[in-house]
Protein backbone atom coordinates (compact mmCIF):
# COMPACT_ATOMS: atom_id res chain seq x y z
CA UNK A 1 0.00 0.00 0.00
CA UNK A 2 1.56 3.31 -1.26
CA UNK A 3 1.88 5.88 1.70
CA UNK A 4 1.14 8.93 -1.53
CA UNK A 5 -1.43 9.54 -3.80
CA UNK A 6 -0.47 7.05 -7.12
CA UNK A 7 -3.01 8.67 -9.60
CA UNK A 8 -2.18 9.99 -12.47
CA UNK A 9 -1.91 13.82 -13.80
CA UNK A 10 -2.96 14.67 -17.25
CA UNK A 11 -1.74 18.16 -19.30
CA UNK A 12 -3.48 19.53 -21.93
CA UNK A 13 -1.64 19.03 -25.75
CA UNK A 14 -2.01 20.81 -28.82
CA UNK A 15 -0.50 19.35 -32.06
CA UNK A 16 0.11 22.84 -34.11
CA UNK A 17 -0.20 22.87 -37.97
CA UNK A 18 3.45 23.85 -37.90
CA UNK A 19 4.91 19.82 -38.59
CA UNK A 20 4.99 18.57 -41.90
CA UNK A 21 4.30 14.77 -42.06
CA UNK A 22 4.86 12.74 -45.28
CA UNK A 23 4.82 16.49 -47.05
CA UNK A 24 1.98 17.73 -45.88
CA UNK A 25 1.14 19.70 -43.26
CA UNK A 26 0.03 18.01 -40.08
CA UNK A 27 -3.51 17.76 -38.79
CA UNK A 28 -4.22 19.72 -35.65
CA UNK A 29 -5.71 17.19 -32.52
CA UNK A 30 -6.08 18.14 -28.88
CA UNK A 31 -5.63 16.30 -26.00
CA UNK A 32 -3.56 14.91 -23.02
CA UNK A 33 -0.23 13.62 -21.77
CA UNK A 34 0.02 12.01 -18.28
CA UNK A 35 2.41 10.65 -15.60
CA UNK A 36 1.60 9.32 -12.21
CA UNK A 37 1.71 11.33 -9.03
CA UNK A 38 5.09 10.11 -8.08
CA UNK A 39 6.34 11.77 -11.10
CA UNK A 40 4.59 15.14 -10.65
CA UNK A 41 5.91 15.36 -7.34
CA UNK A 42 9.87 13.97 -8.17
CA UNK A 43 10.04 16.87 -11.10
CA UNK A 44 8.58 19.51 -8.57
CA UNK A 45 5.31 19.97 -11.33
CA UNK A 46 2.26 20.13 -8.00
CA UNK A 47 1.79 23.89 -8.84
CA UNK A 48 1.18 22.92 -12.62
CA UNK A 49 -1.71 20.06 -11.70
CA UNK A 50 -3.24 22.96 -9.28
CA UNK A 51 -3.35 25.75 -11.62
CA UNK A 52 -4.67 23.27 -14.29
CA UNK A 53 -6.98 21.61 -11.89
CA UNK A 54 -9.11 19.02 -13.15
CA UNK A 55 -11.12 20.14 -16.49
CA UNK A 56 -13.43 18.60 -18.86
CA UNK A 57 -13.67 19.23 -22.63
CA UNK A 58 -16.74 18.89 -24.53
CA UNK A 59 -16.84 17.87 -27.92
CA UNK A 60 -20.31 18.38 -29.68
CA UNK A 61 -20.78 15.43 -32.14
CA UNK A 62 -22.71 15.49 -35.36
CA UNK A 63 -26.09 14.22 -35.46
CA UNK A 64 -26.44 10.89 -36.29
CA UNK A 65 -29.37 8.50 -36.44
CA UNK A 66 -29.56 4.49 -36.50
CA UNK A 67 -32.50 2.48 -36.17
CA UNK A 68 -32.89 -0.95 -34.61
CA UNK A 69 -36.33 -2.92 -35.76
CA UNK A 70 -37.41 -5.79 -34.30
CA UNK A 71 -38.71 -9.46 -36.38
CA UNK A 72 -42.24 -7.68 -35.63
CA UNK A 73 -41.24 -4.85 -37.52
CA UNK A 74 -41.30 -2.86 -34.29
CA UNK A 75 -38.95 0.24 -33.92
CA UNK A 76 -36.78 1.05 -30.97
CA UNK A 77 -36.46 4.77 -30.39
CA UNK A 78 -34.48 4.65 -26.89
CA UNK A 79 -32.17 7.24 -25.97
CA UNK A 80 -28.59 7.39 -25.91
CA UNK A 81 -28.86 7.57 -21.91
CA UNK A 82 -31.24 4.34 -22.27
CA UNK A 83 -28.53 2.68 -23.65
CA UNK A 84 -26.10 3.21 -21.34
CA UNK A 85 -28.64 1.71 -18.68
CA UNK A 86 -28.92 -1.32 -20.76
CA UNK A 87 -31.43 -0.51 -23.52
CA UNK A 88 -31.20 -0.06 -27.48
CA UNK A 89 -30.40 3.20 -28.89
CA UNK A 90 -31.73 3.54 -32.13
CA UNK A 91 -31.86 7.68 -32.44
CA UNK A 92 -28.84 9.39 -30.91
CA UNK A 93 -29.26 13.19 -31.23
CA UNK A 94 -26.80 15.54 -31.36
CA UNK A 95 -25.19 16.23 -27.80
CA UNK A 96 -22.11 17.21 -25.55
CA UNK A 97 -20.02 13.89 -24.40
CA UNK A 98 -17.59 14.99 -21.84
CA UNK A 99 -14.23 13.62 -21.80
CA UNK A 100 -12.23 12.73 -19.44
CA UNK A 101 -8.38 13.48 -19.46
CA UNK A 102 -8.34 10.03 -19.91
CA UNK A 103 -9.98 9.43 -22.35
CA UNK A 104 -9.25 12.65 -24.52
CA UNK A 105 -6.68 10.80 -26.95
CA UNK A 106 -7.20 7.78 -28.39
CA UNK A 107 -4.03 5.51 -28.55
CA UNK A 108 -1.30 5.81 -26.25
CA UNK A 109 2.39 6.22 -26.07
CA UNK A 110 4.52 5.50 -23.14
CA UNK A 111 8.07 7.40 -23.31
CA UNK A 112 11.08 6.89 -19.85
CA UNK A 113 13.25 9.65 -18.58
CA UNK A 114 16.46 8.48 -17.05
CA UNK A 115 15.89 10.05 -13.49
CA UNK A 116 19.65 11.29 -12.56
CA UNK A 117 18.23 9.47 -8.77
CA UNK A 118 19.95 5.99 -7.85
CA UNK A 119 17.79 3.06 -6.93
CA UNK A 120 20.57 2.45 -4.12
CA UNK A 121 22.99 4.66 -3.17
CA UNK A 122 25.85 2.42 -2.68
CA UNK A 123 25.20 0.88 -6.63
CA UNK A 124 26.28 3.11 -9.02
CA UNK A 125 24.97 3.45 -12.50
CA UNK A 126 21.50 1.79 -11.61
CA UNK A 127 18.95 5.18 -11.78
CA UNK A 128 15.35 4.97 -11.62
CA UNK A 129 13.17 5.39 -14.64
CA UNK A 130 9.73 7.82 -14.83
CA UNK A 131 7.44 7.96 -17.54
CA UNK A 132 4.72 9.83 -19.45
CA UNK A 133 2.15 8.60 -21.62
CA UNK A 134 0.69 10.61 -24.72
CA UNK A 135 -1.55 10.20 -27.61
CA UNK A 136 -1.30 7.93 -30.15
CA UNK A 137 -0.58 10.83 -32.98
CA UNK A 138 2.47 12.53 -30.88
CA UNK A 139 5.47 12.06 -32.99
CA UNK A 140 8.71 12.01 -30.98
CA UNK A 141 9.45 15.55 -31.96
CA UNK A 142 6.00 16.63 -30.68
CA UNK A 143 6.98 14.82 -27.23
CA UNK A 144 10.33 16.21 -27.67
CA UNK A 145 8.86 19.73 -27.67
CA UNK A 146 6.06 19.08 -24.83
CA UNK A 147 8.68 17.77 -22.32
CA UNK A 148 10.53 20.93 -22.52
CA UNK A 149 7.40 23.06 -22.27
CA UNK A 150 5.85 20.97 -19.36
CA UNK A 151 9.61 20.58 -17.36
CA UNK A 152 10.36 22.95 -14.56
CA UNK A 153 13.77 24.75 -15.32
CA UNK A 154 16.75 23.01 -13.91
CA UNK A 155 15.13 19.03 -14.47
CA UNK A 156 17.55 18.64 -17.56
CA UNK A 157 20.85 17.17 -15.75
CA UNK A 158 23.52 19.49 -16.94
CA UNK A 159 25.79 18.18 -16.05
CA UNK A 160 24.43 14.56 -15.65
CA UNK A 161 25.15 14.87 -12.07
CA UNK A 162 23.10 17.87 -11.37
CA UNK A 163 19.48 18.08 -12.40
CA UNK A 164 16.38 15.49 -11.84
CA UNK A 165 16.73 13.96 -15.20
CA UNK A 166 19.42 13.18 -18.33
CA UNK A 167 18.75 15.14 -21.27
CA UNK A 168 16.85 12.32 -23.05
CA UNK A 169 13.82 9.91 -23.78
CA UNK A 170 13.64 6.92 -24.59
CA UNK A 171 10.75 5.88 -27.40
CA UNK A 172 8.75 3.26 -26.79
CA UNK A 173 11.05 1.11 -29.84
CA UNK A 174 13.82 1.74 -27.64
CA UNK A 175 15.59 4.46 -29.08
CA UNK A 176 16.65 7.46 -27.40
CA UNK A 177 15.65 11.00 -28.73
CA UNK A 178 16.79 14.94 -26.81
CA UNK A 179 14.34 16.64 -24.88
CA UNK A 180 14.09 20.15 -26.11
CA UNK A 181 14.78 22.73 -24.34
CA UNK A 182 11.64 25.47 -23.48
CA UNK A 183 13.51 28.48 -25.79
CA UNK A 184 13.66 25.51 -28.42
CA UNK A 185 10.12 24.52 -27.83
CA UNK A 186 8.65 27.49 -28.08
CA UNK A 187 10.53 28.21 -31.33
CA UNK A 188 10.14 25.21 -32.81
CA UNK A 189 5.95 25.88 -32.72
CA UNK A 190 4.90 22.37 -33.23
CA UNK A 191 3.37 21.71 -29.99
CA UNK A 192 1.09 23.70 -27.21
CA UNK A 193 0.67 22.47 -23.61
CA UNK A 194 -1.38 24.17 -21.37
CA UNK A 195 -0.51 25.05 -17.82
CA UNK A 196 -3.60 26.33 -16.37
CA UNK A 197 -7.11 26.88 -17.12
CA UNK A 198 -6.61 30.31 -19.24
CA UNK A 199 -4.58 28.96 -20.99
CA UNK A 200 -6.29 25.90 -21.60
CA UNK A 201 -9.05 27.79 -22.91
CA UNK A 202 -6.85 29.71 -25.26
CA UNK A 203 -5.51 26.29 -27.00
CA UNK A 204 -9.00 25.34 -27.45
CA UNK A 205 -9.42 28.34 -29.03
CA UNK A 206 -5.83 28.35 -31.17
CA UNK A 207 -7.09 24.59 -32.41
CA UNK A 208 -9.78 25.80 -34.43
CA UNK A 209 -11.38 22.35 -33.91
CA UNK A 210 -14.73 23.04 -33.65
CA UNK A 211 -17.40 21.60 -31.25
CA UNK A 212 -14.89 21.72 -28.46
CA UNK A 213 -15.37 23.80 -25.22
CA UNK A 214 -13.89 23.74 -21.51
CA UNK A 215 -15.23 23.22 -18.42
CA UNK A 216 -14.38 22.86 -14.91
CA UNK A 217 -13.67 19.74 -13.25
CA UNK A 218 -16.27 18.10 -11.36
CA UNK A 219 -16.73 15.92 -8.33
């Protein structure tokens, strides 16, 4: 039984229009990146999860309509909330699912940190791993870039012996890739992390994705 909170903490992500992929400019998606409480604390990120807090986004879907009919020829017109109490939705209107940070970004993709702390003092060379997990579509330069928005100043180890971690990630095909720094980052324009609610409302709004809004967290 851990003796500290083990959930995990999400932070908003905006893919910008500013990659190219395959020659073409990328498509814009929103949503999350995460690492577990242990993490947040070790990298000294608390005030970041506070100022964010714990928001929803709403994404208005189209309007769509499907219709179940019985061997009697009898139609089922449930709702959408039937269904989720165990009936059959045959007419979902248009209407606001909320979404979870969890659930904001289909796919996932888990990247390590070298942590520059030891597992044991007295065995050298042995450090402790963390880890954050993004969306499916982040390419590694798109994690590249959110790490060094997201990263207090002083986590990169420079040199290794100073710091909280090495300079790097690793991918989740094993191969290691730098973490950018935040001047780079925000140069580089290819990714947008919000680190509290204004500005999580302003990516929504910089997305242009529409049929997305923000809301407060809820008990």
């Amino acid at each position: 039984m851990a003796d500290k909170d083990l959930s995990r903490d999400s932070f908003p992500l905006l893919r910008l229009t500013g990659e190219i992929v395959n020659g073409k400019a990328g498509v814009k998606h929103i949503g999350y990146f995460s690492c577990r409480a242990s993490v947040t604390r070790y990298l000294a990120m608390e005030e970041l999860i506070t100022q964010i807090g714990d928001p929803l986004i709403s994404l208005r879907r189209a309007a769509s309509k499907r219709t179940d009919t019985l061997v009697d020829g009898t139609q089922l017109t449930t709702s959408a909330i039937d269904k989720q109490q165990g009936g059959s939705t045959t007419q979902i209107e248009s209407e606001a699912s909320q979404v979870l940070q969890s659930q904001g970004s289909k796919g996932s993709k888990t990247v390590k940190l070298k942590a520059t702390k030891l597992i044991k003092d007295d065995v050298p060379g042995k450090y402790h791993q963390v880890s954050f997990r993004f969306p499916g579509w982040a390419t590694n330069l798109i994690i590249s870039n959110a790490l060094g928005l997201i990263l207090p100043s002083g986590t990169i180890a420079q040199p290794i012996k100073d710091g909280k971690v090495f300079p790097y990630f690793v991918s989740p095909g094993g191969k290691r890739y730098p973490i950018a720094t935040k001047l780079g980052a925000d140069a580089a324009a290819v990714a947008a992390v919000a680190t509290d609610a204004t500005k999580l409302k302003t990516l929504i709004s910089e997305s242009g994705i529409t049929g997305v809004e923000s809301e407060p967290g809820q008990v």
